[in-house]
C-alpha atoms as a PDB file:
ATOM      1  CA  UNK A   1     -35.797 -15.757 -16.216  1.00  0.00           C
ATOM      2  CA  UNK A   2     -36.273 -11.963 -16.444  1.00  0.00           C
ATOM      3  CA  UNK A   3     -35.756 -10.588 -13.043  1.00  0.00           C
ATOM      4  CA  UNK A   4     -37.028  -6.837 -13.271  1.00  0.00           C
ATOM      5  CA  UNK A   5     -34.571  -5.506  -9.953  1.00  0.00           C
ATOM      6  CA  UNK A   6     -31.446  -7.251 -11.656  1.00  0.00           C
ATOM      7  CA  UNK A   7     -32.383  -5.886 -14.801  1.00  0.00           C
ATOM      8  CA  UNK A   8     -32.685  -2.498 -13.018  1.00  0.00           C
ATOM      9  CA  UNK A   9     -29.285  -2.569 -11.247  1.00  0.00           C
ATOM     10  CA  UNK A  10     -27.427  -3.803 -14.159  1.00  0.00           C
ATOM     11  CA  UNK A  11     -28.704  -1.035 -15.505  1.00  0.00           C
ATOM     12  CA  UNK A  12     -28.077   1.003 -13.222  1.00  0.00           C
ATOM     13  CA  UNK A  13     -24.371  -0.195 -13.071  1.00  0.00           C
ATOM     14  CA  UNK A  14     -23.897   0.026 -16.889  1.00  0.00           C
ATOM     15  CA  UNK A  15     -24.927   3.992 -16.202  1.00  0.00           C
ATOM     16  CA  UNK A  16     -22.434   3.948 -13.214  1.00  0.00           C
ATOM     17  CA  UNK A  17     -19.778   2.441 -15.680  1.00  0.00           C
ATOM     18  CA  UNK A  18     -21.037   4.416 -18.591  1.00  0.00           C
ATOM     19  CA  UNK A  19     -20.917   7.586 -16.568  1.00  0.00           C
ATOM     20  CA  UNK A  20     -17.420   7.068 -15.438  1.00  0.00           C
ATOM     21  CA  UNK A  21     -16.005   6.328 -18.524  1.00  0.00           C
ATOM     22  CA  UNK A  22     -17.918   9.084 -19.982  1.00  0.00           C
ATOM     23  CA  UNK A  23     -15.535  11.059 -17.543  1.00  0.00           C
ATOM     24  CA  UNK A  24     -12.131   9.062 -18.411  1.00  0.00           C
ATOM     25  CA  UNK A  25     -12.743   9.820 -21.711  1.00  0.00           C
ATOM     26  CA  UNK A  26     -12.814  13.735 -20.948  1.00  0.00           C
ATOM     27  CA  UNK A  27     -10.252  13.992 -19.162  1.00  0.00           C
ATOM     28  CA  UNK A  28      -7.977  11.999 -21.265  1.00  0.00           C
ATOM     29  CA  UNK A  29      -9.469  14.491 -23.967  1.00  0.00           C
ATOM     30  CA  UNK A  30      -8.814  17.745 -21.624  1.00  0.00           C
ATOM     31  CA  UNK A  31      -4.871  15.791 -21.342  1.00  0.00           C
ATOM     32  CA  UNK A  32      -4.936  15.739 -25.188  1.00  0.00           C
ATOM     33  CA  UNK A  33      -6.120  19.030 -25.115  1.00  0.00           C
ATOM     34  CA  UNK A  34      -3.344  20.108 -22.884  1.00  0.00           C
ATOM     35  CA  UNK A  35      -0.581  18.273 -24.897  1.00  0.00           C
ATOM     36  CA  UNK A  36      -1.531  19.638 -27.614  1.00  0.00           C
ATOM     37  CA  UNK A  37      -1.483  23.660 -27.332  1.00  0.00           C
ATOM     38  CA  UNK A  38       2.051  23.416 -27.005  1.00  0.00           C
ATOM     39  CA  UNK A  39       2.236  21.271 -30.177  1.00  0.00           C
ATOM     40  CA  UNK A  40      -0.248  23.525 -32.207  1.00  0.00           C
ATOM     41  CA  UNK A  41       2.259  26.460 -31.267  1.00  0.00           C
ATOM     42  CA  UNK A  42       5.175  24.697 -32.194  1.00  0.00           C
ATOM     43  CA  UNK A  43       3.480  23.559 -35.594  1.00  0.00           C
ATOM     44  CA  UNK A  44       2.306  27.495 -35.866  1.00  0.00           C
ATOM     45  CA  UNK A  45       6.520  28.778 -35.418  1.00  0.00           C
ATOM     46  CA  UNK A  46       7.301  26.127 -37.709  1.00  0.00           C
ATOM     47  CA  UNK A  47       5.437  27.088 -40.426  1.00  0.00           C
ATOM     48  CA  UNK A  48       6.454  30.403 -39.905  1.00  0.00           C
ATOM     49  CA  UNK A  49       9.505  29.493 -39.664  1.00  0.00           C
ATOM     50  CA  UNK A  50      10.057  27.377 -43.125  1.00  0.00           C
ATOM     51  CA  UNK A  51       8.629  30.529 -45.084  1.00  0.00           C
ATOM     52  CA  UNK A  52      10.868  32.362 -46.765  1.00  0.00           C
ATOM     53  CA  UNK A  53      10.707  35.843 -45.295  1.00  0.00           C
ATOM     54  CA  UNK A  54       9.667  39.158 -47.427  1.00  0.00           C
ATOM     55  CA  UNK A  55      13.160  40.506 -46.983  1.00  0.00           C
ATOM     56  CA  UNK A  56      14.832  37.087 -48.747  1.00  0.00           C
ATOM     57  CA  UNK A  57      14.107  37.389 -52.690  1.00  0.00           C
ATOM     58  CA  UNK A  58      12.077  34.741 -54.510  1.00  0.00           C
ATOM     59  CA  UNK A  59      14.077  31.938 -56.101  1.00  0.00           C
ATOM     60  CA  UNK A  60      13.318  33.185 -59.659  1.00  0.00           C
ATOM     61  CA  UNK A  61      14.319  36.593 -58.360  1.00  0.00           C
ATOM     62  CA  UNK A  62      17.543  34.843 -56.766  1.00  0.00           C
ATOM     63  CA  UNK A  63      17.881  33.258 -59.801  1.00  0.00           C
ATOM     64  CA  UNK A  64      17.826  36.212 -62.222  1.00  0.00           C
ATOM     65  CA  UNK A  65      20.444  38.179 -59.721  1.00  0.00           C
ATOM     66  CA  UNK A  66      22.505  35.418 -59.979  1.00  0.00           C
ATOM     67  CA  UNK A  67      22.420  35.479 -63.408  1.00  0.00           C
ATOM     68  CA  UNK A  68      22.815  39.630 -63.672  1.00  0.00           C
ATOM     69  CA  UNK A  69      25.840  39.004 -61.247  1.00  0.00           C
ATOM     70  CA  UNK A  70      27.670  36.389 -63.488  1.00  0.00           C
ATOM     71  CA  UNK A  71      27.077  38.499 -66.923  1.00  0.00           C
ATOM     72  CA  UNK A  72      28.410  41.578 -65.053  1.00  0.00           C
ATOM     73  CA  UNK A  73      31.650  39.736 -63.437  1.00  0.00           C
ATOM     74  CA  UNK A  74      31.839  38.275 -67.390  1.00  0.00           C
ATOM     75  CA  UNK A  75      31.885  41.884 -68.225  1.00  0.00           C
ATOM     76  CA  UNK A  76      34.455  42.828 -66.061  1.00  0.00           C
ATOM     77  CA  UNK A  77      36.790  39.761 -66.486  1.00  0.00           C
ATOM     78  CA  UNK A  78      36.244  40.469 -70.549  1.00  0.00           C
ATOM     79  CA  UNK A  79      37.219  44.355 -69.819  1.00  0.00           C
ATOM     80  CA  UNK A  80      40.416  43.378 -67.247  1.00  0.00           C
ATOM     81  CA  UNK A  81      41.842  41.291 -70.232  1.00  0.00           C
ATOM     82  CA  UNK A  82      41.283  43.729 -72.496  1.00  0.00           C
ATOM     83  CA  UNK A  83      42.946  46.364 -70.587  1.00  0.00           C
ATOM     84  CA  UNK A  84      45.941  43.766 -69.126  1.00  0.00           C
ATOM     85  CA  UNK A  85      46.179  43.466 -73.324  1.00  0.00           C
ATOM     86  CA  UNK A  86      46.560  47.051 -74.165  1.00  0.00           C
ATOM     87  CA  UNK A  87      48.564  47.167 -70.972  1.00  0.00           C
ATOM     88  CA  UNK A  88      50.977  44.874 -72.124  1.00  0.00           C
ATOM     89  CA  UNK A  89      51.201  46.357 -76.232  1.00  0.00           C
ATOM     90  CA  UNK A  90      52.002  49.782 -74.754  1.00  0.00           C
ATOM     91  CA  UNK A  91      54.899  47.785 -72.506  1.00  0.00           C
ATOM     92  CA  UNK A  92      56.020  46.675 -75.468  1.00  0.00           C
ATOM     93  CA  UNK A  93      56.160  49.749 -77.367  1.00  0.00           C
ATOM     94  CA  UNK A  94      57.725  51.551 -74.552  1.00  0.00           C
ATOM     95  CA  UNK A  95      60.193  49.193 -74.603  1.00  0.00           C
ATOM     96  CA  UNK A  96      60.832  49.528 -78.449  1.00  0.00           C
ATOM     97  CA  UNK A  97      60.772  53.329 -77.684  1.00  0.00           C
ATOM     98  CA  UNK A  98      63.384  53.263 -75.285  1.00  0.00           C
ATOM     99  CA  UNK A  99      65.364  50.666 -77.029  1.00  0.00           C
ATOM    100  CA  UNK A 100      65.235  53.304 -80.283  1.00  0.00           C
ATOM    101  CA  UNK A 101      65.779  55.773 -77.693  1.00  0.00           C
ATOM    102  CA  UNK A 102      69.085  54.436 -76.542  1.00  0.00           C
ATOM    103  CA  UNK A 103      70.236  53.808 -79.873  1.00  0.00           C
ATOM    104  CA  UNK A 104      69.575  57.186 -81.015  1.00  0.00           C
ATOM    105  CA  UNK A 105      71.676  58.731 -77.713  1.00  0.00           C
ATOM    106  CA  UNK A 106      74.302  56.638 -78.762  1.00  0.00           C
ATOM    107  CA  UNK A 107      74.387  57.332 -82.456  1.00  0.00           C
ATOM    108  CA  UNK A 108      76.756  60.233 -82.876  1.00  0.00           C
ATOM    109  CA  UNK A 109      75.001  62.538 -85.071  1.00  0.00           C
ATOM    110  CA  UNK A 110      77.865  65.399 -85.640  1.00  0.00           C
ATOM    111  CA  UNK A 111      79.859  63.821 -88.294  1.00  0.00           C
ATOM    112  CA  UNK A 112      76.892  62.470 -89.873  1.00  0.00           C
ATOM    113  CA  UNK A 113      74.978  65.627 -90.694  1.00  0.00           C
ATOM    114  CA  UNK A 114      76.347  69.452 -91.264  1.00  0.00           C
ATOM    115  CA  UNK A 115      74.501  71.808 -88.954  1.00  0.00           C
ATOM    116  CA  UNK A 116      72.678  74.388 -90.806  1.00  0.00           C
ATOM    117  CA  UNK A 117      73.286  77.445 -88.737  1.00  0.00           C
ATOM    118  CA  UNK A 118      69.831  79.091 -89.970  1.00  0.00           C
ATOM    119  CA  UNK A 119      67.602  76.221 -89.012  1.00  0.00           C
ATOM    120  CA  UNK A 120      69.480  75.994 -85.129  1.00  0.00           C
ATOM    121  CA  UNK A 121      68.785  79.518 -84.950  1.00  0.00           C
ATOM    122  CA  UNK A 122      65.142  79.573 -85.812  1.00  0.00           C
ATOM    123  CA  UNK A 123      64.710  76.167 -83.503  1.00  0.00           C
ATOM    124  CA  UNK A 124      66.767  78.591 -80.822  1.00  0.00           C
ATOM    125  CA  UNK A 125      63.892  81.519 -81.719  1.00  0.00           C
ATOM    126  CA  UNK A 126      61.370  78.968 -81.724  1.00  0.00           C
ATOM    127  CA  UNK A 127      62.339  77.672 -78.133  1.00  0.00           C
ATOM    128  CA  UNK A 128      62.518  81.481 -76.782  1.00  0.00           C
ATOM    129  CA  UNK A 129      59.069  81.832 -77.855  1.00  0.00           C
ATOM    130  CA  UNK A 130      59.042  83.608 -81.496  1.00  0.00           C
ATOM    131  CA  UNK A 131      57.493  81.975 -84.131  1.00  0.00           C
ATOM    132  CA  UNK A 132      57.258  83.227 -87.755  1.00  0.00           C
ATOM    133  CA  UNK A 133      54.017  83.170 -89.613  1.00  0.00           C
ATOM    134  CA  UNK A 134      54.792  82.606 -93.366  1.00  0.00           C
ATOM    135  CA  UNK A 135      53.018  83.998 -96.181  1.00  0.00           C
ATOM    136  CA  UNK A 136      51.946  80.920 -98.347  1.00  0.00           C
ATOM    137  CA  UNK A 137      51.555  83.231-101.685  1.00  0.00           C
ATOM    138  CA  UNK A 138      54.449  85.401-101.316  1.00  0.00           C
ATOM    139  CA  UNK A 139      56.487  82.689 -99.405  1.00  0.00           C
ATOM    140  CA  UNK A 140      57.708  85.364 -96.540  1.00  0.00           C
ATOM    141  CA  UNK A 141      57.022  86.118 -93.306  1.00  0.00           C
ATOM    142  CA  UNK A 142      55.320  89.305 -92.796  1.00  0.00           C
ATOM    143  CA  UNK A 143      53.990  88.181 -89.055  1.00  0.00           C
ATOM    144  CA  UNK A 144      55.729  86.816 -85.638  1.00  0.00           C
ATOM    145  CA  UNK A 145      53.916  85.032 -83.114  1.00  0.00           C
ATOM    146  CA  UNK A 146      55.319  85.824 -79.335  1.00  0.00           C
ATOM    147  CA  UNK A 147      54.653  83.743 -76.484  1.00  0.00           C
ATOM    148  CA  UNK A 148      55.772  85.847 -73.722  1.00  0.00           C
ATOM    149  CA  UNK A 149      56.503  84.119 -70.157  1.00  0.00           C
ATOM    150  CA  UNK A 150      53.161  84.132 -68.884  1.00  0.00           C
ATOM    151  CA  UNK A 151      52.222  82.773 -71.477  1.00  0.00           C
ATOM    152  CA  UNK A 152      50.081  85.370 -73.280  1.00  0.00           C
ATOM    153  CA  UNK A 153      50.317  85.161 -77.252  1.00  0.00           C
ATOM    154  CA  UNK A 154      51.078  88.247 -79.017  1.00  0.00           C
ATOM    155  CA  UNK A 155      51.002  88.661 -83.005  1.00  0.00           C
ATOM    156  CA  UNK A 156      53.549  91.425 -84.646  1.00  0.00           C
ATOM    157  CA  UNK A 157      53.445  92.886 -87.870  1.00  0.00           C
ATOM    158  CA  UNK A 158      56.697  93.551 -89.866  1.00  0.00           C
ATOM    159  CA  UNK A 159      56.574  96.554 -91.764  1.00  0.00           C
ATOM    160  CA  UNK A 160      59.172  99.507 -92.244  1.00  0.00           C
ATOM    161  CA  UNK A 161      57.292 101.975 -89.744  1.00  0.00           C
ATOM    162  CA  UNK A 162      59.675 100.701 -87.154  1.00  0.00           C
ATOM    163  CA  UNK A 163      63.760 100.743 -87.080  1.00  0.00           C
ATOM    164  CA  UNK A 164      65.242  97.335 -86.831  1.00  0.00           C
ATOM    165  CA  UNK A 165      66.428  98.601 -82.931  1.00  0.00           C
ATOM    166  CA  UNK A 166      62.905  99.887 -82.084  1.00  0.00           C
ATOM    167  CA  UNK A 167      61.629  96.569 -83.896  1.00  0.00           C
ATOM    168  CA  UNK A 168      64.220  94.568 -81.531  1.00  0.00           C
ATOM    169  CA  UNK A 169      63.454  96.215 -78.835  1.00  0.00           C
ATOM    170  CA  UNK A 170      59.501  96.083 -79.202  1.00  0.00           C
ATOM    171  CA  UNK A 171      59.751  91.832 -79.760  1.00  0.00           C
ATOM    172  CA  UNK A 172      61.487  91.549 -76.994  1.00  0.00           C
ATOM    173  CA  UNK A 173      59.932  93.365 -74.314  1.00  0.00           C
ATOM    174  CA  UNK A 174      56.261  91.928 -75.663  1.00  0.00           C
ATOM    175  CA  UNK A 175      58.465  88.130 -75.125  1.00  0.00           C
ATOM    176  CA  UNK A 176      59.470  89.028 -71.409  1.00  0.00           C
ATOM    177  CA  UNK A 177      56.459  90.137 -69.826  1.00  0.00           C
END
């Protein structure tokens, strides 16, 4: 029944078999092992890959830009229609203006007021550049004010030190330089 030599080769052919499975089994794991460097890279890229990099915001900081962005173009939406408003009232009062304008160029004015020859001649002064500076107590006017043609702004006294020619003669030249 127990035959020590059998025994001994089974044995010895279980080692045989062990051995060379023991060696299958490697180099399927050394295959693996191959196969799977390029799939341990790929995993590596791809999780590198599906993180959001440093230069891309968070998506609460997204969020809150977003949110900046939208109360500033409400802002600026708000301040256009504000402005296309005032836009449009001063349309409308240019309009009215040049309506009242028109009517005023057509209204003939001579036959419905008599020209005061004293108040076209001081508008006429006025226009050259003399302007009279009335005394408020003594309700004359002691003082001209002479805006000459460059524009400098000269203030005369009217007293009797001076003839009415040399008086003439002094306002003007002080209006024409």
């Amino acid at each position: 029944m127990c035959n020590p030599v059998e025994d001994i080769n089974l044995m010895k052919r279980v080692a045989v078999l062990m051995e060379e499975s023991v060696r299958q089994r490697q180099e399927e794991v050394e295959q693996m092992r191959s196969e799977l460097k390029p799939l341990t890279s790929k995993l590596v890229s791809a999780r590198q890959s599906c993180q959001r990099p440093t230069s891309v915001p968070s998506p609460a900081a997204h969020a809150q830009s977003i949110s900046k962005l939208d109360a500033k173009r409400f802002k600026l939406v708000k301040s256009i229609e504000e402005g296309e408003g005032a836009l449009n009232e001063k349309e409308a009062e240019y309009r009215r203006l040049k309506a009242e304008l028109k009517e005023l160029e057509d209204k003939d004015v001579t036959n419905d007021v008599e020209l005061d020859g004293t108040a076209v001649r001081l508008n006429l002064y006025r226009e050259l550049g003399f302007q009279w500076v009335e005394d408020k107590a003594s309700g004359e006017a002691p003082k001209i004010i002479i805006r000459s043609e460059s524009d400098d702004v000269h203030l005369v006294r009217m007293d009797d030190s001076l003839r009415d020619f040399e008086l003439k003669n002094r306002l003007w030249e002080l209006n024409s330089k």
